[in-house]
C-alpha atoms as a PDB file:
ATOM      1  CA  UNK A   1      50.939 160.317 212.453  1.00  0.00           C
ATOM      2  CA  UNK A   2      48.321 160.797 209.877  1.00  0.00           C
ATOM      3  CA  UNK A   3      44.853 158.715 211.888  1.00  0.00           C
ATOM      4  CA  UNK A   4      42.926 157.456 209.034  1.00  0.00           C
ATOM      5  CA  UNK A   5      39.377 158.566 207.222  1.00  0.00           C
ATOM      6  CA  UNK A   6      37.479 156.088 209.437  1.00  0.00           C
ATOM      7  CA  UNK A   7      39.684 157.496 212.944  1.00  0.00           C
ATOM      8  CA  UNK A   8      38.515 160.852 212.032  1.00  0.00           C
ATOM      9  CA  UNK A   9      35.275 159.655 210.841  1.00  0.00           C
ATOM     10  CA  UNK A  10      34.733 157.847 214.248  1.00  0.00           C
ATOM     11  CA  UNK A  11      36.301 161.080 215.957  1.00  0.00           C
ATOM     12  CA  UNK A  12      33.554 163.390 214.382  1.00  0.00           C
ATOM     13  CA  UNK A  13      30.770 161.347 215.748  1.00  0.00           C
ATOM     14  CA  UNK A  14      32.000 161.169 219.266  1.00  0.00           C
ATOM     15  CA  UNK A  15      32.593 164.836 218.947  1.00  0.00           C
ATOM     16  CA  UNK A  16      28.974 165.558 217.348  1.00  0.00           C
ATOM     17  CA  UNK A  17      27.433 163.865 220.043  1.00  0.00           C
ATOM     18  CA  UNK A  18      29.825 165.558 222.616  1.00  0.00           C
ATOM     19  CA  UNK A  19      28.362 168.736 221.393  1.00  0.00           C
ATOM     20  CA  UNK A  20      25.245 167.635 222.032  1.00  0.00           C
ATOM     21  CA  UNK A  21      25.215 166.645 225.360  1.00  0.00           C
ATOM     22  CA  UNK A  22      23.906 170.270 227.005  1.00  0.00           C
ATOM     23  CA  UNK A  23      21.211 170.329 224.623  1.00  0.00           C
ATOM     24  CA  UNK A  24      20.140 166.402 225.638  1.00  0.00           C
ATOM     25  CA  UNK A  25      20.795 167.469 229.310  1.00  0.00           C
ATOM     26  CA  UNK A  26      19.121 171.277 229.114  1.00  0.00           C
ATOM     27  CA  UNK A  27      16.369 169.245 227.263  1.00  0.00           C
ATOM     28  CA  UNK A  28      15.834 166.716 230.025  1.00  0.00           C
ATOM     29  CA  UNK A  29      16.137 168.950 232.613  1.00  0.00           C
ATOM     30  CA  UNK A  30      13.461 171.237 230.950  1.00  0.00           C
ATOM     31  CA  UNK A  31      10.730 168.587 230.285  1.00  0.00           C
ATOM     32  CA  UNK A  32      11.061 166.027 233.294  1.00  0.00           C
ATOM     33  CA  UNK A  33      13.462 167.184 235.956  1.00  0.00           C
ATOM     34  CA  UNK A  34      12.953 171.181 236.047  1.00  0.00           C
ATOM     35  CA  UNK A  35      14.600 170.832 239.594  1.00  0.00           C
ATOM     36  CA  UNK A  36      17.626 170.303 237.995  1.00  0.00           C
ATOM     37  CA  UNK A  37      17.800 173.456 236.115  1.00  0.00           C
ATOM     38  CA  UNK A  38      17.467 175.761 239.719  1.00  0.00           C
ATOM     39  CA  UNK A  39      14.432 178.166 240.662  1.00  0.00           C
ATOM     40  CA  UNK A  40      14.068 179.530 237.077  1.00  0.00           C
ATOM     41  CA  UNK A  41      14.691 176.800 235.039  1.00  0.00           C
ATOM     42  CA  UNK A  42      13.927 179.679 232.236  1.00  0.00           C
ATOM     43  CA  UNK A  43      17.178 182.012 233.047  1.00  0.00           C
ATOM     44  CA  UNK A  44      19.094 178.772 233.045  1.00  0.00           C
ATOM     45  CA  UNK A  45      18.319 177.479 229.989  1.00  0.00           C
ATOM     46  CA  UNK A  46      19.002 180.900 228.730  1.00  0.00           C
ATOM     47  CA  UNK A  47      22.453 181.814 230.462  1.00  0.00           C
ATOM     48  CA  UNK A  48      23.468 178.332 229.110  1.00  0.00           C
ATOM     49  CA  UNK A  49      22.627 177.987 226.005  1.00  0.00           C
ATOM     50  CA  UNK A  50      24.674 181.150 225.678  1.00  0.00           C
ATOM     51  CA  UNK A  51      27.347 180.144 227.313  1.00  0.00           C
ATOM     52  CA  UNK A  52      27.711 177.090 225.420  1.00  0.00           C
ATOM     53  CA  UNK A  53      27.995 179.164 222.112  1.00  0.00           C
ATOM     54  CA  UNK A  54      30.849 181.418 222.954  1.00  0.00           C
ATOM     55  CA  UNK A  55      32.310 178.563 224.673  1.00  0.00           C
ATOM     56  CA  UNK A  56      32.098 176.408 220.696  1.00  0.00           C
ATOM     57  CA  UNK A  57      32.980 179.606 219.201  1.00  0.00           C
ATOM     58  CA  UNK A  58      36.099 179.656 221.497  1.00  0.00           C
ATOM     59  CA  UNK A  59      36.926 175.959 220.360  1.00  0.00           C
ATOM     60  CA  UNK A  60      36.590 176.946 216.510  1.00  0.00           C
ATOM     61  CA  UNK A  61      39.082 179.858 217.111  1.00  0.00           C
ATOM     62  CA  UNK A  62      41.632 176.881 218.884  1.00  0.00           C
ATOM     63  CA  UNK A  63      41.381 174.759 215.726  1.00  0.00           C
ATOM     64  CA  UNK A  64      43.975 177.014 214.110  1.00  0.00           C
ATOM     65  CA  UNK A  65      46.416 177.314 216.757  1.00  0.00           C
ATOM     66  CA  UNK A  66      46.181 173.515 218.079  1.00  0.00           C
ATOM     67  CA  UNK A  67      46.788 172.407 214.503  1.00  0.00           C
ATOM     68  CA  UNK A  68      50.277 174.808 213.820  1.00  0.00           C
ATOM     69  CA  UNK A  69      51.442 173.683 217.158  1.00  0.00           C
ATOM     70  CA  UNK A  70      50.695 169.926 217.155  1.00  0.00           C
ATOM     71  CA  UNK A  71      51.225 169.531 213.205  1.00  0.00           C
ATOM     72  CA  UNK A  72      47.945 167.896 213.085  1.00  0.00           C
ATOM     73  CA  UNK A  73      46.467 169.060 210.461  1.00  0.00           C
ATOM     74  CA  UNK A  74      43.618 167.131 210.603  1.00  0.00           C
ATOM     75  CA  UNK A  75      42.255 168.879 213.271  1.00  0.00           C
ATOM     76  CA  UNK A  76      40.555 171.516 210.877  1.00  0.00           C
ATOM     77  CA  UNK A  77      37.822 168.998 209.531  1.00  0.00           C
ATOM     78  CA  UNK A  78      36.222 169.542 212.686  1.00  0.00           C
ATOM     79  CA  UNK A  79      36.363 173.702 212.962  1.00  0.00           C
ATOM     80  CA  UNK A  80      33.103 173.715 210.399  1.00  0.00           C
ATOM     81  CA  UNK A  81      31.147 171.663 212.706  1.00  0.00           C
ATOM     82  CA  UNK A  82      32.106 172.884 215.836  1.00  0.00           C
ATOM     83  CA  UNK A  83      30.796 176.005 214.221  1.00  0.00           C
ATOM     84  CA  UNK A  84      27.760 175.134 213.454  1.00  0.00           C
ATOM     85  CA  UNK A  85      26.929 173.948 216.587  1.00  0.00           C
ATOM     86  CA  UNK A  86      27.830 177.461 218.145  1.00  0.00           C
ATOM     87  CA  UNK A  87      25.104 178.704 215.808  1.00  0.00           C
ATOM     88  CA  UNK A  88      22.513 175.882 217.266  1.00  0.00           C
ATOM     89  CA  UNK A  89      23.146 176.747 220.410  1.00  0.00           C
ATOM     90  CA  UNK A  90      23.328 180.406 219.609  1.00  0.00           C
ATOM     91  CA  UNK A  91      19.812 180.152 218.176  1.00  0.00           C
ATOM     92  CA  UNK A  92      18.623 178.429 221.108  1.00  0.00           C
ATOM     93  CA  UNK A  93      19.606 181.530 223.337  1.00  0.00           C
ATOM     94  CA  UNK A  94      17.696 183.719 221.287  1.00  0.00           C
ATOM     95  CA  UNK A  95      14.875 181.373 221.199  1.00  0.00           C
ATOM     96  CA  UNK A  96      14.984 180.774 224.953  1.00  0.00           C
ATOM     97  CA  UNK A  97      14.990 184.404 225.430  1.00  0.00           C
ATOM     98  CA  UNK A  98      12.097 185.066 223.752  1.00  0.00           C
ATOM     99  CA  UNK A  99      10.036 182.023 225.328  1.00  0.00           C
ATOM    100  CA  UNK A 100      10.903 182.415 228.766  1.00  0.00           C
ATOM    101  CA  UNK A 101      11.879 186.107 228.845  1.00  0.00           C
ATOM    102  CA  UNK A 102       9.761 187.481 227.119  1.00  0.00           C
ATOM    103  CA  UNK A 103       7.138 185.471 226.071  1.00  0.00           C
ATOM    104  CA  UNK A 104       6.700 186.243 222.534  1.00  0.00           C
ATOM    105  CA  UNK A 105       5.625 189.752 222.982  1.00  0.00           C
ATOM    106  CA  UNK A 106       7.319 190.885 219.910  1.00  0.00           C
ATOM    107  CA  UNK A 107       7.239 194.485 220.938  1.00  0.00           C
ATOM    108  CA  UNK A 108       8.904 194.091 223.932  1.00  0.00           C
ATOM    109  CA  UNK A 109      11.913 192.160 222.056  1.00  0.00           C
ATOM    110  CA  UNK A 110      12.635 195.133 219.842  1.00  0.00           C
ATOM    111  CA  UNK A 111      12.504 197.288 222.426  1.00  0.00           C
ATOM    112  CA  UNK A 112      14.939 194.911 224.398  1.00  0.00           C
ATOM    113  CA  UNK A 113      17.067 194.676 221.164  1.00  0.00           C
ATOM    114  CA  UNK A 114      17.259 198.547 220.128  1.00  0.00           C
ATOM    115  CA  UNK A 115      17.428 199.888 223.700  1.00  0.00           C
ATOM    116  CA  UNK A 116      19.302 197.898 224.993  1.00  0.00           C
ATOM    117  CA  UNK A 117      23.261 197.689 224.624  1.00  0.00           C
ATOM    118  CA  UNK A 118      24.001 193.620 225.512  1.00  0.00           C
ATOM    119  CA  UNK A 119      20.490 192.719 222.986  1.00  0.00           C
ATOM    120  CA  UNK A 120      22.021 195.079 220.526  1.00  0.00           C
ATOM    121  CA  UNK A 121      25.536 193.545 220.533  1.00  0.00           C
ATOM    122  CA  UNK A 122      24.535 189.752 221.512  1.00  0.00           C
ATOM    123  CA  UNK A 123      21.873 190.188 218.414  1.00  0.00           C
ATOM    124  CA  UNK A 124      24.256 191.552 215.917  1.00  0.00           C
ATOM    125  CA  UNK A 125      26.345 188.606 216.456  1.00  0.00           C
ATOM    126  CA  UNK A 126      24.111 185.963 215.427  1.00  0.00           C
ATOM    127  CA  UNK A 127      22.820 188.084 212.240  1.00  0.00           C
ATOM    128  CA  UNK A 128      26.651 187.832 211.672  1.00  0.00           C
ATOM    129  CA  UNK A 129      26.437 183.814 211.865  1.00  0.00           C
ATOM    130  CA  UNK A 130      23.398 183.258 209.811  1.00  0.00           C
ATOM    131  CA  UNK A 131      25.693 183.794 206.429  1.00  0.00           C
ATOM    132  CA  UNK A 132      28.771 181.716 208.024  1.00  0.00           C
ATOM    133  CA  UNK A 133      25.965 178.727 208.717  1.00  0.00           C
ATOM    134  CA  UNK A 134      24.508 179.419 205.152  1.00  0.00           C
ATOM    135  CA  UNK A 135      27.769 179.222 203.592  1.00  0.00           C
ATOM    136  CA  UNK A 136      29.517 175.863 205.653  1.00  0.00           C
ATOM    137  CA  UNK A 137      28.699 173.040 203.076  1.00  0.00           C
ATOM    138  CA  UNK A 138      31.052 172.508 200.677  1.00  0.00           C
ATOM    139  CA  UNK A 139      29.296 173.006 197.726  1.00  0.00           C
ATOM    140  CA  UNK A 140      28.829 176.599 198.870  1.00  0.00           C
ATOM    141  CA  UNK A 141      32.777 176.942 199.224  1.00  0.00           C
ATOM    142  CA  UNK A 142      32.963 175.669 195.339  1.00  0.00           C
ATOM    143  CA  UNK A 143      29.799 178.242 194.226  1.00  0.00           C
ATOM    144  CA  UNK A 144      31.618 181.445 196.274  1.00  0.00           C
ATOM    145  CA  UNK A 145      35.761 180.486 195.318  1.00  0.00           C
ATOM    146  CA  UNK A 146      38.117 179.710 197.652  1.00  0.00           C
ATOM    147  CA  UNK A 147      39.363 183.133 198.697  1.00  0.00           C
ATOM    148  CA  UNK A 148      35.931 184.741 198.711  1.00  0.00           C
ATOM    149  CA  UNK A 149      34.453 182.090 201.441  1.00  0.00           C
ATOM    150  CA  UNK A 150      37.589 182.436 203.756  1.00  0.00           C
ATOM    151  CA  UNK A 151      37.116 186.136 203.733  1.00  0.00           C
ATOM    152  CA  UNK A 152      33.220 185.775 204.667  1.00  0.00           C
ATOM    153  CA  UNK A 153      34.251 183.144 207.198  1.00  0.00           C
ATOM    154  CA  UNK A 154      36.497 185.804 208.735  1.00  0.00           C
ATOM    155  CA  UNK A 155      33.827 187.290 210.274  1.00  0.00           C
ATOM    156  CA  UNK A 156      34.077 184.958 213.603  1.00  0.00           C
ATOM    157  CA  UNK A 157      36.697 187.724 214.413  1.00  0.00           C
ATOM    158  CA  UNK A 158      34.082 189.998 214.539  1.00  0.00           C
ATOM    159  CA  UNK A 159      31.511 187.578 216.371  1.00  0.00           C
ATOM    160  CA  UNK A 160      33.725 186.148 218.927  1.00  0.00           C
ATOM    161  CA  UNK A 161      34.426 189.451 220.070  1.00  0.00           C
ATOM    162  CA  UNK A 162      30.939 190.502 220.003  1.00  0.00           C
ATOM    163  CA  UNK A 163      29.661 187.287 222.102  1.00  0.00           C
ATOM    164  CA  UNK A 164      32.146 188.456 224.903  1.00  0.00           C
ATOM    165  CA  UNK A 165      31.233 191.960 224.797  1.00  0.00           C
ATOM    166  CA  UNK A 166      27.476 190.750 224.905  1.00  0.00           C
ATOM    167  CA  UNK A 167      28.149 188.456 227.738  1.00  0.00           C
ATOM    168  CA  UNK A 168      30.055 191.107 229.664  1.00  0.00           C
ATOM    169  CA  UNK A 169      27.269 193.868 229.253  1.00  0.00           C
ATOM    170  CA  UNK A 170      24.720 190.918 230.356  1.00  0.00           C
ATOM    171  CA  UNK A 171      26.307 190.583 233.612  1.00  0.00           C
ATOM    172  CA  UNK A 172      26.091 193.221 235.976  1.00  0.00           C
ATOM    173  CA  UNK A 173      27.844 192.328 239.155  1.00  0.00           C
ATOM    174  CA  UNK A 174      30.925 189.683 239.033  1.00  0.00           C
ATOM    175  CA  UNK A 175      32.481 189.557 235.783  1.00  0.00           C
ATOM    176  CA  UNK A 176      34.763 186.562 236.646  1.00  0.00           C
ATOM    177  CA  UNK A 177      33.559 184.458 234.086  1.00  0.00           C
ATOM    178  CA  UNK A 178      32.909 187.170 230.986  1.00  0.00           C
ATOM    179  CA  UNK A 179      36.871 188.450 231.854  1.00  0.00           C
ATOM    180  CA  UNK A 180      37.982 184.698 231.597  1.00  0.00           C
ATOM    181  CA  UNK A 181      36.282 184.407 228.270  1.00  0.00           C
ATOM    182  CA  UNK A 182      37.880 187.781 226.938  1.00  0.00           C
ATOM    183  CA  UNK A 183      41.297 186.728 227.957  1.00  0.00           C
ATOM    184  CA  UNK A 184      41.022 183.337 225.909  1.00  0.00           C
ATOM    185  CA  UNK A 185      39.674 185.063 223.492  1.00  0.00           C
ATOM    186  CA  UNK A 186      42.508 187.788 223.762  1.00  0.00           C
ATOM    187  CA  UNK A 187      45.221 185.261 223.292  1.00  0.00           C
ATOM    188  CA  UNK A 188      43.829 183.508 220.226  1.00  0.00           C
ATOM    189  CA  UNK A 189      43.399 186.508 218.684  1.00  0.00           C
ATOM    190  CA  UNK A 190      46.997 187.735 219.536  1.00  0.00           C
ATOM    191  CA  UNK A 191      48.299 184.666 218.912  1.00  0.00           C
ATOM    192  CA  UNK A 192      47.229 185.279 215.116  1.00  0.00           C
ATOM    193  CA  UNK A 193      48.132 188.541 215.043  1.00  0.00           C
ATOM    194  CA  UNK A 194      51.550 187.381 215.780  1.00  0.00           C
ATOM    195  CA  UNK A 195      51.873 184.787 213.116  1.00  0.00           C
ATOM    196  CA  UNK A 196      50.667 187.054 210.800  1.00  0.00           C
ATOM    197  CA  UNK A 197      53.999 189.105 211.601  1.00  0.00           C
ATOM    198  CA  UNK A 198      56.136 186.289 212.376  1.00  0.00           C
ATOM    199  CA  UNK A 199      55.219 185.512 208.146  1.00  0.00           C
ATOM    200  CA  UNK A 200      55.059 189.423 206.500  1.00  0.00           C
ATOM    201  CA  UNK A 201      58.800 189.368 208.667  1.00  0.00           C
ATOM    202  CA  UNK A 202      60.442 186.012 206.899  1.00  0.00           C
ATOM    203  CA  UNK A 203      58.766 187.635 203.793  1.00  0.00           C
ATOM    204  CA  UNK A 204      60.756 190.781 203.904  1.00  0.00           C
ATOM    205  CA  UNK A 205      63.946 188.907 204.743  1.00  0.00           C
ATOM    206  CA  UNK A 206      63.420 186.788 201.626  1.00  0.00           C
ATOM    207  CA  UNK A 207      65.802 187.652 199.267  1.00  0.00           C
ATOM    208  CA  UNK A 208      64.233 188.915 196.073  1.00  0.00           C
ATOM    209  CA  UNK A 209      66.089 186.964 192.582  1.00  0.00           C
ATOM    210  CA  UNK A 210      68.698 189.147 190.907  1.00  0.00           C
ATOM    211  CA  UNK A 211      68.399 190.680 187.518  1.00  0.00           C
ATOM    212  CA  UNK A 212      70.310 188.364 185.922  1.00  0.00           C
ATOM    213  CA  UNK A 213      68.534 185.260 187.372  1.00  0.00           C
ATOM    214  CA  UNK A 214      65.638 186.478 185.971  1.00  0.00           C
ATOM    215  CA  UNK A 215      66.787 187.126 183.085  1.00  0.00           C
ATOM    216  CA  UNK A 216      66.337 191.088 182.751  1.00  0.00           C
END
């Protein structure tokens, strides 16, 4: 069943503010109740924030999926901001980093950033957001075409799998939680490679019109 424009009006405002909930409680934590955030409220605000995006990113991949296996198609009015909101949060982990980590001192950032392989790869992925943020309104669909904005959106195969490698370069003892993260991100990313067989297979079985229903 097809919910209505003001269900799924009503469900994007319970999910924007869902989204926002680890900001309001990082937020909190950070300003009034730094007990709440462990002995370097800094790191956790940090490891978080970053968590949080590949965690959204994650979601956005799901949309697909979810949507061919549930038949609601409805579900996609959400991927754009669910997006977004892994580039927030994505932002804040570079911005957290810099505050708390590093204080600003710009030359210690690059330094961090060129020598260093998780900066390199965690960095490279947000560059690779900025134009999928830039590009999410829909008058920016209309200015680009169609085609040419779902090809430039494709790059979240490209970040996803960068925000896992970043994460698993970051940690350097148990990579329990980095492995779980690859594996979901492993089977959404199978899962479309699959369907993209499952359709280039039904299009070869096709059969092609005859010469004489064409007309030839």
């Amino acid at each position: 069943m097809q919910p209505s424009s003001r269900q799924i009006a009503a469900a994007k405002a319970a999910v924007f503010a869902l989204a926002l909930v680890p900001f309001g409680w990082l937020a909190t934590g950070a300003l009034f109740l730094p007990d709440w955030l462990t002995a370097n409220p800094g790191e956790f605000i940090d490891r978080e924030t970053g968590r949080w995006t590949l965690r959204l990113l994650l979601i956005t991949l799901a949309m697909t999926p979810l949507r061919l296996l549930t038949g609601w198609s409805w579900l996609l009015r959400f991927r754009r901001m669910l997006g977004l909101f892994a580039f927030f949060y994505g932002v804040m982990h570079l911005s957290s980093y810099m505050t708390f980590r590093r204080v600003f001192d710009v030359d210690e950032i690059v330094r961090d950033i060129t020598e260093r392989p998780f900066m390199t790869v965690g960095f490279a992925a947000l560059l690779l957001m900025i134009p999928l943020a830039v590009t999410s309104t829909n008058a920016m669909v209309r200015r680009l075409g169609a085609r040419r904005w779902r090809l430039l959106h494709r790059l979240v195969y490209v970040i996803a799998p960068l925000g896992v490698l970043h994460y698993w370069f970051m940690v350097k003892r148990d990579i329990t939680q980095p492995a779980i993260y690859a594996a979901i991100l492993a089977a959404l990313l199978g899962w479309r490679v699959a369907a993209r067989l499952r359709e280039r297979q039904r299009a070869i079985r096709m059969p092609r019109p005859s010469r004489s229903a064409t007309g030839a």
